[in-house]
N, C-alpha and C. Protein backbone atom coordinates (compact mmCIF):
# COMPACT_ATOMS: atom_id res chain seq x y z
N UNK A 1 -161.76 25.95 6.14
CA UNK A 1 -161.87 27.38 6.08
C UNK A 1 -162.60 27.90 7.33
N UNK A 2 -163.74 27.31 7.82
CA UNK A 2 -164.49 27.34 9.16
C UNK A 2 -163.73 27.68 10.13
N UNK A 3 -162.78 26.68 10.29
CA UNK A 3 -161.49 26.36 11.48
C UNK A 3 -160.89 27.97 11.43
N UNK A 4 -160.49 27.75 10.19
CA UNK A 4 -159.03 29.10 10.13
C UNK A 4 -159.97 30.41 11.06
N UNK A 5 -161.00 30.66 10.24
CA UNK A 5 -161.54 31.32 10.56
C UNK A 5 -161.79 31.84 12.05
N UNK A 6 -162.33 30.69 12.70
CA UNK A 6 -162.56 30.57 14.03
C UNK A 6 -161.30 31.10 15.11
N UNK A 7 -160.20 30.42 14.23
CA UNK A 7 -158.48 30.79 15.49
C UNK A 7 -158.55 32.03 14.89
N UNK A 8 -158.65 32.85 13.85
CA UNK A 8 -158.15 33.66 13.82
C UNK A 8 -159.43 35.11 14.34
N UNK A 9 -160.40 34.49 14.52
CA UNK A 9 -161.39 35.26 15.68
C UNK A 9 -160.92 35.22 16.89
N UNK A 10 -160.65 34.11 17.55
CA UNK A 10 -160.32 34.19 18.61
C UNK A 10 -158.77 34.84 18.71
N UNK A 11 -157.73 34.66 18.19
CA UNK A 11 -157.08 35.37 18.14
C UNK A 11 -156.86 37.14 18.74
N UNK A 12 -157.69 37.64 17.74
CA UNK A 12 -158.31 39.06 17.62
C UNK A 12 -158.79 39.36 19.28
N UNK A 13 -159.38 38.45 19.57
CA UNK A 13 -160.13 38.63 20.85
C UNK A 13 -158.83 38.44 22.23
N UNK A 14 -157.49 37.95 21.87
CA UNK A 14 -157.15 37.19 22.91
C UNK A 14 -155.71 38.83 22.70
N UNK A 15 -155.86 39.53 21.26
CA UNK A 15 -154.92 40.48 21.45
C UNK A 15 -155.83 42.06 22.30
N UNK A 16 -156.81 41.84 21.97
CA UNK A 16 -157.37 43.24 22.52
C UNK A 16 -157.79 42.81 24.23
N UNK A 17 -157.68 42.06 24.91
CA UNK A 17 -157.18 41.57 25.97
C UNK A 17 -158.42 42.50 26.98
N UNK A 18 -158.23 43.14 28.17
CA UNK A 18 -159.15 43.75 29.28
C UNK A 18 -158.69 45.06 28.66
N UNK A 19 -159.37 46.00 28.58
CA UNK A 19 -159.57 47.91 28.30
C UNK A 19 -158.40 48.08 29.69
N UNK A 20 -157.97 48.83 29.25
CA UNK A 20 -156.83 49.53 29.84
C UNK A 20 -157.55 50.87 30.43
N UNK A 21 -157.55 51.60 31.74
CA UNK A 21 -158.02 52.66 31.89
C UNK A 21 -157.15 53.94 31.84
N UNK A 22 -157.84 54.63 31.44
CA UNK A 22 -156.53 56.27 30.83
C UNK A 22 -156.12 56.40 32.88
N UNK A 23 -155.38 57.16 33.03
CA UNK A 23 -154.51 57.47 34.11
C UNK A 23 -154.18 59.17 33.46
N UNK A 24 -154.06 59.53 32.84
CA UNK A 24 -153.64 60.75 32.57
C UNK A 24 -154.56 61.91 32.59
N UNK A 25 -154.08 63.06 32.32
CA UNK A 25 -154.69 64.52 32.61
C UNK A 25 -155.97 64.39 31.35
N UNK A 26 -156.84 65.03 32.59
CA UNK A 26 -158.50 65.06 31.51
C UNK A 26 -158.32 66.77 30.90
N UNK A 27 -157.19 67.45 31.58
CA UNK A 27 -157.17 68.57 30.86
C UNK A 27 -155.86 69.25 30.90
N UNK A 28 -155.48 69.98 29.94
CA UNK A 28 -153.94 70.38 30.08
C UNK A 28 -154.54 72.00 29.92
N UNK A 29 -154.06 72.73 30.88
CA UNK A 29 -153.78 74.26 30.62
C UNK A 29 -153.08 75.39 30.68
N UNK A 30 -152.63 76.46 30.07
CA UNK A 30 -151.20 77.05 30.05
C UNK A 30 -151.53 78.02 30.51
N UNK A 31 -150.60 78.61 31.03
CA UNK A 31 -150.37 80.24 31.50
C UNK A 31 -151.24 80.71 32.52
N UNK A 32 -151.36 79.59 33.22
CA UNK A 32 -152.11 80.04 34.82
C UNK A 32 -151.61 81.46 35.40
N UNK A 33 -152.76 82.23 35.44
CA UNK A 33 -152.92 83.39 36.52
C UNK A 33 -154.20 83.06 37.64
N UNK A 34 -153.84 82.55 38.72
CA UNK A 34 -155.40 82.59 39.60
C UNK A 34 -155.28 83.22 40.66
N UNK A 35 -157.06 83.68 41.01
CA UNK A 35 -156.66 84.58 42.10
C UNK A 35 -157.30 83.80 43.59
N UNK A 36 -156.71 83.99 44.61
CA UNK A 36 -157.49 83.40 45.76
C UNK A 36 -157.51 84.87 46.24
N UNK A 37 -159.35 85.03 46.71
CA UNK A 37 -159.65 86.17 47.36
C UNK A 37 -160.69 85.81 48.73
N UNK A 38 -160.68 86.61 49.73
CA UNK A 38 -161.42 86.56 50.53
C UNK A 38 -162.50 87.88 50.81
N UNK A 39 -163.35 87.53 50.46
CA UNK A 39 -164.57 88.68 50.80
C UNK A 39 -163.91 89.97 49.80
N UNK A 40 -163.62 89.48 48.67
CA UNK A 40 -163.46 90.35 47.22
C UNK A 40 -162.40 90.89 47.29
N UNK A 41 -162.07 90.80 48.52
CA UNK A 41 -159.84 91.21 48.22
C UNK A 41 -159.22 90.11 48.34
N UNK A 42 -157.91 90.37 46.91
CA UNK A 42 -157.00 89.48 46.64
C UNK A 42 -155.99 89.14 48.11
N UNK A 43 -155.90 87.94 48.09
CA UNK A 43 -155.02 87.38 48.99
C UNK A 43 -153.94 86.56 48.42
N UNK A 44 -154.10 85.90 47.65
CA UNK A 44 -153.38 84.81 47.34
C UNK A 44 -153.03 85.22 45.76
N UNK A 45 -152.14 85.26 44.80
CA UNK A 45 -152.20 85.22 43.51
C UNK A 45 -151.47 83.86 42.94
N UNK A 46 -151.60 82.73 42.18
CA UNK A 46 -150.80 81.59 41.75
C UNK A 46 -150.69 82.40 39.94
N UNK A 47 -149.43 81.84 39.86
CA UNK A 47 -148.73 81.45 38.52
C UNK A 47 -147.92 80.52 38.50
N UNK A 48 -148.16 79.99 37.41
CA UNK A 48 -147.65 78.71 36.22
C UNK A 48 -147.88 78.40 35.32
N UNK A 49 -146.71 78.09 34.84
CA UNK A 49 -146.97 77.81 33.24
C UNK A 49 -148.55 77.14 32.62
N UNK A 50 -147.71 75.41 33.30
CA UNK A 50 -148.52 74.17 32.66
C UNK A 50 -149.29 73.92 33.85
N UNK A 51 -150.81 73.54 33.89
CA UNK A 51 -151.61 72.97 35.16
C UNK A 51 -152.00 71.75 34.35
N UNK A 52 -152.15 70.60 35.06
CA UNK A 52 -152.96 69.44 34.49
C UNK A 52 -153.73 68.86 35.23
N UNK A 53 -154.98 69.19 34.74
CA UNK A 53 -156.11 68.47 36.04
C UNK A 53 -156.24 67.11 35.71
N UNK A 54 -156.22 66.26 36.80
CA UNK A 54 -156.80 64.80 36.54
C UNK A 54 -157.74 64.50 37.07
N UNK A 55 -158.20 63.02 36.86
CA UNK A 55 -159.55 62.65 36.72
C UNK A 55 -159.65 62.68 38.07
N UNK A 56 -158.97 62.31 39.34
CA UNK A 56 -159.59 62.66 40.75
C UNK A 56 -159.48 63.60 41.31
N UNK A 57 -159.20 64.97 40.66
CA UNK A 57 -159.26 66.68 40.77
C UNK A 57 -158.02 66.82 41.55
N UNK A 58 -157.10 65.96 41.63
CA UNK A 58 -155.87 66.38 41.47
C UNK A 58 -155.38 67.71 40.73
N UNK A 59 -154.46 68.64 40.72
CA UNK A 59 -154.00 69.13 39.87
C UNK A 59 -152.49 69.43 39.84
N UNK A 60 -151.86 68.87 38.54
CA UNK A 60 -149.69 68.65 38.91
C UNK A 60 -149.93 70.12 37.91
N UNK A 61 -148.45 70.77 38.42
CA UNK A 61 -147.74 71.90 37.97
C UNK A 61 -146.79 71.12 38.07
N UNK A 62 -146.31 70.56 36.20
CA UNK A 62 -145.03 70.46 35.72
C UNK A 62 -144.02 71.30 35.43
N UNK A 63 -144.24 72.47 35.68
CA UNK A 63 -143.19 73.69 35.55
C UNK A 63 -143.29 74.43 36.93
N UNK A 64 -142.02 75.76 36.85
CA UNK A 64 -142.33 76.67 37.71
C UNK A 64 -143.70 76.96 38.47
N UNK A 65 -143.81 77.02 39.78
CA UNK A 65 -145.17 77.58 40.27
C UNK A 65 -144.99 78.16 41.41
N UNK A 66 -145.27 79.92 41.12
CA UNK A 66 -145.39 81.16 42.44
C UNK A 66 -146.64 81.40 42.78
N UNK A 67 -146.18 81.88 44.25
CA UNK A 67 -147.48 82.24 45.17
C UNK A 67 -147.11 83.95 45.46
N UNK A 68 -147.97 84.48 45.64
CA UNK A 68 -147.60 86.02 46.06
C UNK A 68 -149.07 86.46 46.71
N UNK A 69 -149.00 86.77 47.99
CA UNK A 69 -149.37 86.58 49.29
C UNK A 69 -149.35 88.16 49.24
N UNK A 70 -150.86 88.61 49.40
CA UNK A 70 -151.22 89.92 49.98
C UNK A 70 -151.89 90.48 50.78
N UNK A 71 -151.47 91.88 51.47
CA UNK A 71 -152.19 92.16 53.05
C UNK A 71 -153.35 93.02 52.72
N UNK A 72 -154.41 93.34 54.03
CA UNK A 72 -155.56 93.81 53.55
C UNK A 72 -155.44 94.86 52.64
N UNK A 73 -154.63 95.78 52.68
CA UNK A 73 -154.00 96.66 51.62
C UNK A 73 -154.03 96.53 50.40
N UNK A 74 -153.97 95.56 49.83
CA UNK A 74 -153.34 94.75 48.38
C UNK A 74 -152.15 94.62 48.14
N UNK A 75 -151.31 95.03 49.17
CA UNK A 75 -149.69 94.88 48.74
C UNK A 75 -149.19 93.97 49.27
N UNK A 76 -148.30 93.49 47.61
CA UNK A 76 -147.72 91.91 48.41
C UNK A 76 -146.60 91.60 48.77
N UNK A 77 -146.37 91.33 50.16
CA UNK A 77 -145.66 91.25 51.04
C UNK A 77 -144.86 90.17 51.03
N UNK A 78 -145.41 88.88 50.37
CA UNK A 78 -144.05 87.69 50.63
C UNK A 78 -144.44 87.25 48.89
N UNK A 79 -143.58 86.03 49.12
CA UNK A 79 -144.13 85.27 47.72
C UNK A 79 -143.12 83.67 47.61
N UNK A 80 -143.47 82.77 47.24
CA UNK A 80 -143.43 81.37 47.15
C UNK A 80 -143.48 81.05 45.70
N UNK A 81 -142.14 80.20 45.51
CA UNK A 81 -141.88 79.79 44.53
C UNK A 81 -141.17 78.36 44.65
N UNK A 82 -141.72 77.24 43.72
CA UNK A 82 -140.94 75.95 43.30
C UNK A 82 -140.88 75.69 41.93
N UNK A 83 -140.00 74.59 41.67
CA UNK A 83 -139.71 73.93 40.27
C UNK A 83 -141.09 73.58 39.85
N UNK A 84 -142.01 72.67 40.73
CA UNK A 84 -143.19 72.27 40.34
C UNK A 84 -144.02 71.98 41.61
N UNK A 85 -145.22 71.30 41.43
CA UNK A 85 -146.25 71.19 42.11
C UNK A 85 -147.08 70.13 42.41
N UNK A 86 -148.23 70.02 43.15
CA UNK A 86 -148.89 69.68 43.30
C UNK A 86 -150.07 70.08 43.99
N UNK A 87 -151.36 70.25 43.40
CA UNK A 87 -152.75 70.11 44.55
C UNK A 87 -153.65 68.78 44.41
N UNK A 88 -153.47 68.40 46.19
CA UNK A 88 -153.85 67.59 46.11
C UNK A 88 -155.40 67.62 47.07
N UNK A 89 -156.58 67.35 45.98
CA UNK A 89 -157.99 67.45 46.48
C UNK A 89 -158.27 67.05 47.70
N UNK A 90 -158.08 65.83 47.93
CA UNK A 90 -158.22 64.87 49.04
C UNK A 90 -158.25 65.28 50.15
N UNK A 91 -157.25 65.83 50.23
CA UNK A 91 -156.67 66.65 51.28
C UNK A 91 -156.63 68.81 51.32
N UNK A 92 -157.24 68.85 50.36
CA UNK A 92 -157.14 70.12 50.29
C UNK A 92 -155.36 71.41 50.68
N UNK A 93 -154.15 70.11 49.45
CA UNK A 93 -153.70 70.85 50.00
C UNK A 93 -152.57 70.80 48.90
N UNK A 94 -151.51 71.85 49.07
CA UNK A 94 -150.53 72.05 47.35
C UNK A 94 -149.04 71.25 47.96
N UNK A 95 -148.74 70.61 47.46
CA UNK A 95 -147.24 70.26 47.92
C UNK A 95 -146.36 70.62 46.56
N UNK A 96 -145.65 71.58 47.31
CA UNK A 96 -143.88 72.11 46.42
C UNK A 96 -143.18 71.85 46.12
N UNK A 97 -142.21 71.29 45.37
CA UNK A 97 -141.67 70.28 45.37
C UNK A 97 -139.80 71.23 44.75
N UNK A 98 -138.83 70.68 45.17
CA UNK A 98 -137.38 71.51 44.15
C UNK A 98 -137.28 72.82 44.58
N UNK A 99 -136.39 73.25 44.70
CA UNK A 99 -135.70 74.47 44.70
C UNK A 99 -137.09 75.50 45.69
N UNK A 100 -137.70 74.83 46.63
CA UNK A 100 -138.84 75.66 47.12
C UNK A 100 -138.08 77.33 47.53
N UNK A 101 -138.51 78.14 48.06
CA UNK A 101 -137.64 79.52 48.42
C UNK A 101 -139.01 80.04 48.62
N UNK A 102 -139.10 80.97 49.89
CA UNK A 102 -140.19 81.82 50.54
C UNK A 102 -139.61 83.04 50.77
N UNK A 103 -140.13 84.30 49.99
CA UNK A 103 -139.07 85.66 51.02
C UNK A 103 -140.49 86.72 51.12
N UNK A 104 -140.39 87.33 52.25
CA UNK A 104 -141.10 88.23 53.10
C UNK A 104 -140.05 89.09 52.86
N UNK A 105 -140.96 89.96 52.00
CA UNK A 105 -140.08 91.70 51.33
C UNK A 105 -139.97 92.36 52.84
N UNK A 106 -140.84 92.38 53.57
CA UNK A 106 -141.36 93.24 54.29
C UNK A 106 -139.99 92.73 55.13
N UNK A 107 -140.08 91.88 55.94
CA UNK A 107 -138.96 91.50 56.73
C UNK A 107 -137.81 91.23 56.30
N UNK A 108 -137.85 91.30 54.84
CA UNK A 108 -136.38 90.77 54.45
C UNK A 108 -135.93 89.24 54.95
N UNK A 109 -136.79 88.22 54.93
CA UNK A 109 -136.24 87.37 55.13
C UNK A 109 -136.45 86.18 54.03
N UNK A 110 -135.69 85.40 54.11
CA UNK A 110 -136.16 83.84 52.92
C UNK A 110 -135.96 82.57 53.93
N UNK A 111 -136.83 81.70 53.41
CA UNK A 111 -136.43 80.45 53.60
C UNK A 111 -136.08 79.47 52.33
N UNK A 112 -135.26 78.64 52.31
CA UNK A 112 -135.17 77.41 51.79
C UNK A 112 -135.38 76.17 51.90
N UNK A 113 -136.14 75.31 51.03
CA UNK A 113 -136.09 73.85 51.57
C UNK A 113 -136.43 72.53 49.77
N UNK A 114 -136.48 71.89 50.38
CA UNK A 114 -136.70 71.11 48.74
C UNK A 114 -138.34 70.38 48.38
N UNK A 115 -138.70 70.82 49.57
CA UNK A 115 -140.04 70.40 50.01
C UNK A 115 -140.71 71.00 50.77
N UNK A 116 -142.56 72.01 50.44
CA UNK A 116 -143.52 72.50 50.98
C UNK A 116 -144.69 72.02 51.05
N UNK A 117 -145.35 72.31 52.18
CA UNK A 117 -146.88 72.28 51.82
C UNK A 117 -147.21 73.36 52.52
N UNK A 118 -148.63 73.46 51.51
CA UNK A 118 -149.21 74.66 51.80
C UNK A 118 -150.72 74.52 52.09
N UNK A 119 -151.20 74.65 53.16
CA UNK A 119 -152.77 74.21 53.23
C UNK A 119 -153.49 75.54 53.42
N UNK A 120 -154.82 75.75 52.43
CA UNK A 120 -155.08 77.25 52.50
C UNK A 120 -156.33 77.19 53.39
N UNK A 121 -157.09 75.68 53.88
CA UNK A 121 -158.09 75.90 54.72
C UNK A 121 -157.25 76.50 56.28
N UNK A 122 -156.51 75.70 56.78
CA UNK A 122 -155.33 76.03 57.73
C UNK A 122 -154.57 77.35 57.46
N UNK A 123 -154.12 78.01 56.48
CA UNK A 123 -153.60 78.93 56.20
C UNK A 123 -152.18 78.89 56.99
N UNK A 124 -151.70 77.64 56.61
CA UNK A 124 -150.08 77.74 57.08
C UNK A 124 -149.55 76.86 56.04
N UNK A 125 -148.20 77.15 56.33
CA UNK A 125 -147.70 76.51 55.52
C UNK A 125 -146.18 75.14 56.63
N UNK A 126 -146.13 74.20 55.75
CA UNK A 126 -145.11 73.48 56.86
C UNK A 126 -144.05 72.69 55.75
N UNK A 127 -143.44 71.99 56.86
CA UNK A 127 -142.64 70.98 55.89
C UNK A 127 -142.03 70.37 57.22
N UNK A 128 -141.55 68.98 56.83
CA UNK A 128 -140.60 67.90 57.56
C UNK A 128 -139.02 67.96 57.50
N UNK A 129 -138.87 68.40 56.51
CA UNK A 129 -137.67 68.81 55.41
C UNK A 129 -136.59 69.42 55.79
N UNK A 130 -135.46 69.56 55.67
CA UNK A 130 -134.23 70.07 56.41
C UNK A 130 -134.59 71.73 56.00
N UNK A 131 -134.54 72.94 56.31
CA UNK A 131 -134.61 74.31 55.70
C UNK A 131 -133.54 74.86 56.23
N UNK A 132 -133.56 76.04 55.69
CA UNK A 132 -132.69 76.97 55.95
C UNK A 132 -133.26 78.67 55.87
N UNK A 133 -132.89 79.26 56.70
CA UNK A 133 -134.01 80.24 57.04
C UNK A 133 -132.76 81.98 57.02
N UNK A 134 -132.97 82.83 56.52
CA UNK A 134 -132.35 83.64 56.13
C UNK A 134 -132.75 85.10 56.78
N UNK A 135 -132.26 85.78 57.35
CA UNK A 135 -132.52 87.03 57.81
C UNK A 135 -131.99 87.83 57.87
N UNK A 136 -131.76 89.48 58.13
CA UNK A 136 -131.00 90.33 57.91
C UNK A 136 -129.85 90.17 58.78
N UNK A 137 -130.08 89.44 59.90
CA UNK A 137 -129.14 89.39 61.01
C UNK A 137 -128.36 87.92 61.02
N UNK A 138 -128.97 87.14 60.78
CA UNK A 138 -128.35 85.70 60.17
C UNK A 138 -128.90 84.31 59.31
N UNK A 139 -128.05 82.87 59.41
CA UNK A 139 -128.85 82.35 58.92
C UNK A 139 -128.72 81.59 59.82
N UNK A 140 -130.01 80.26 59.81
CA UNK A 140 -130.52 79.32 60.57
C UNK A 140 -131.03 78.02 59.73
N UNK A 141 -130.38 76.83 60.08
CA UNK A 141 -130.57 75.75 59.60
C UNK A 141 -131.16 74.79 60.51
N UNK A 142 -132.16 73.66 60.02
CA UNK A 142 -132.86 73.06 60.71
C UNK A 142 -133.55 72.14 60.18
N UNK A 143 -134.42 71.40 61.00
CA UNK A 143 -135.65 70.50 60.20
C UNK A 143 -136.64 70.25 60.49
N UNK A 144 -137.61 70.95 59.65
CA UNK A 144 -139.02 71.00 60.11
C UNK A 144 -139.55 72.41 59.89
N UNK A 145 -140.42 73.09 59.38
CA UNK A 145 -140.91 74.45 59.94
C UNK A 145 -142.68 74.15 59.91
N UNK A 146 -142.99 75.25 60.74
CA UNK A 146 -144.61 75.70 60.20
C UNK A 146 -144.35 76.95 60.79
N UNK A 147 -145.51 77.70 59.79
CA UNK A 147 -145.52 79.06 59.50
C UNK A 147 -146.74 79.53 58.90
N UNK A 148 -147.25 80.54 59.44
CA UNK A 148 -148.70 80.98 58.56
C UNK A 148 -148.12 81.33 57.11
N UNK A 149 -149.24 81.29 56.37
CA UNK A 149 -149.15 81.29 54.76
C UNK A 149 -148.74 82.17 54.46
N UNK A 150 -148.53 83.55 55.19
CA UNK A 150 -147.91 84.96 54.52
C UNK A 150 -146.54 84.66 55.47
N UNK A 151 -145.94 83.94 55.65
CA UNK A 151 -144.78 84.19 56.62
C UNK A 151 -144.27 84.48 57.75
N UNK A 152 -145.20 85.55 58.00
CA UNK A 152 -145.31 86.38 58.82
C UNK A 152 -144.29 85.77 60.28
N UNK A 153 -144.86 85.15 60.58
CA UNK A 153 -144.31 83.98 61.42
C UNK A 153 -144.15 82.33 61.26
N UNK A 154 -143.14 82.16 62.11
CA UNK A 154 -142.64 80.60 62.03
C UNK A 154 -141.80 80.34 63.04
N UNK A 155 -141.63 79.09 63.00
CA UNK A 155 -141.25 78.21 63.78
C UNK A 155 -140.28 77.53 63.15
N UNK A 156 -139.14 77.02 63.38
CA UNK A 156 -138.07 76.20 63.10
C UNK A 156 -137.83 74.86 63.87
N UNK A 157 -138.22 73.52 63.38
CA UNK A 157 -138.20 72.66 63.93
C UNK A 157 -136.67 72.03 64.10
N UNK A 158 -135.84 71.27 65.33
CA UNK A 158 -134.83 70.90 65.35
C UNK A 158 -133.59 71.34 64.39
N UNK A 159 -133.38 72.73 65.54
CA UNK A 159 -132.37 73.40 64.69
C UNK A 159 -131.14 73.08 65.40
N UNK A 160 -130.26 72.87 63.94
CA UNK A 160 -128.95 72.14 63.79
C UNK A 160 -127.67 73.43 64.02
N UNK A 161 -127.94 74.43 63.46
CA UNK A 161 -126.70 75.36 63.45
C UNK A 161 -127.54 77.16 63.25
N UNK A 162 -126.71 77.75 64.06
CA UNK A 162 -127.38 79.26 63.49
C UNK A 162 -126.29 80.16 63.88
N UNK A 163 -125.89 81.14 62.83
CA UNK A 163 -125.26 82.32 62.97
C UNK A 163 -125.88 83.40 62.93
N UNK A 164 -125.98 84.24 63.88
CA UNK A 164 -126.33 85.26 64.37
C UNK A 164 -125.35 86.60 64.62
N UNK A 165 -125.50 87.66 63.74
CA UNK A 165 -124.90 88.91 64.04
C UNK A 165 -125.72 89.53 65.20
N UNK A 166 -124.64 90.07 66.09
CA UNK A 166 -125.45 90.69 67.78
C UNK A 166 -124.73 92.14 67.55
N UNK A 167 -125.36 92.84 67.80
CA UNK A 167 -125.15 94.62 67.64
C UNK A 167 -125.62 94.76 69.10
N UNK A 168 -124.23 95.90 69.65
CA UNK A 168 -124.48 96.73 71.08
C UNK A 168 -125.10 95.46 72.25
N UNK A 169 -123.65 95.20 72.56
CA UNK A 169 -124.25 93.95 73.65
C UNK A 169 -123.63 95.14 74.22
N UNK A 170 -124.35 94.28 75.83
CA UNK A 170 -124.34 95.07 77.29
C UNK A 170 -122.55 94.98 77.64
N UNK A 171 -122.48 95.95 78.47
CA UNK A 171 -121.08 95.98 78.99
C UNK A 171 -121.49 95.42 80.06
């Protein structure tokens, strides 16, 4: 009876094996509205659904997540949207991920790409990523951009093709 006893202690001991450490979100929260402000005016507004902070202050956006970008005014001028997200602490910085799309009301223009980042100490935004860039006058395809965080301006890295409407050329 000693014996049995004994294998079937050790047993017990040989199924609960080394502690496994959690990997998952220390917090789940819904219906993100946040504001990024500078010196008490709104600049930045985020929405998303789902945020999940993890244990190394990571934070994933498993759903939709917009940016809407405003001038000293309060009116907002562009706005940024993807399928989902990421901020990543480390680096102080959000990567976009799916169906990314940027449009500047003001200029009427959009970009596309399947992949952003957005760094708000830098206040630009970039990508490696093939885009496609949209304007009243044409579109422009390429790979690569950086661009300040409201749009405003950018750069198109190794561009592949662009159509351009030209009004009143010279005789």
């Amino acid at each position: 009876m000693l014996v049995s006893m004994l294998i079937l202690g050790s047993c017990e001991e040989e199924k609960q094996g080394k502690p496994t450490i959690y990997q998952g979100p220390q917090q789940e929260t819904y219906n993100i509205q946040m504001v990024y402000s500078d010196s008490g005016r709104k600049v930045i507004r985020m929405v998303t659904p789902v945020q999940l902070d993890m244990l190394n202050g990571d934070r994933i956006f498993t759903k939709e997540i917009k940016l809407f970008f405003y001038d000293k005014a309060g009116t907002e001028h562009t706005w940024l949207r993807a399928d989902s997200g990421r901020y990543i602490r480390m680096q102080n910085v959000y990567r976009m991920i799916g169906n990314v799309r940027i449009e500047n009301r003001v200029k009427q223009e959009t970009l596309e790409t399947d992949e952003l980042f957005w760094s708000p100490d830098q206040k630009r935004i970039y990508t490696d990523r093939p885009v496609t860039s949209r304007t009243p006058t044409g579109v422009t395809h390429g790979t690569g951009l950086v661009a300040t965080q409201d749009f405003k301006q950018y750069g198109l890295g190794k561009v592949r093709n662009s159509q351009m409407q030209v009004n009143d050329l010279p005789e």
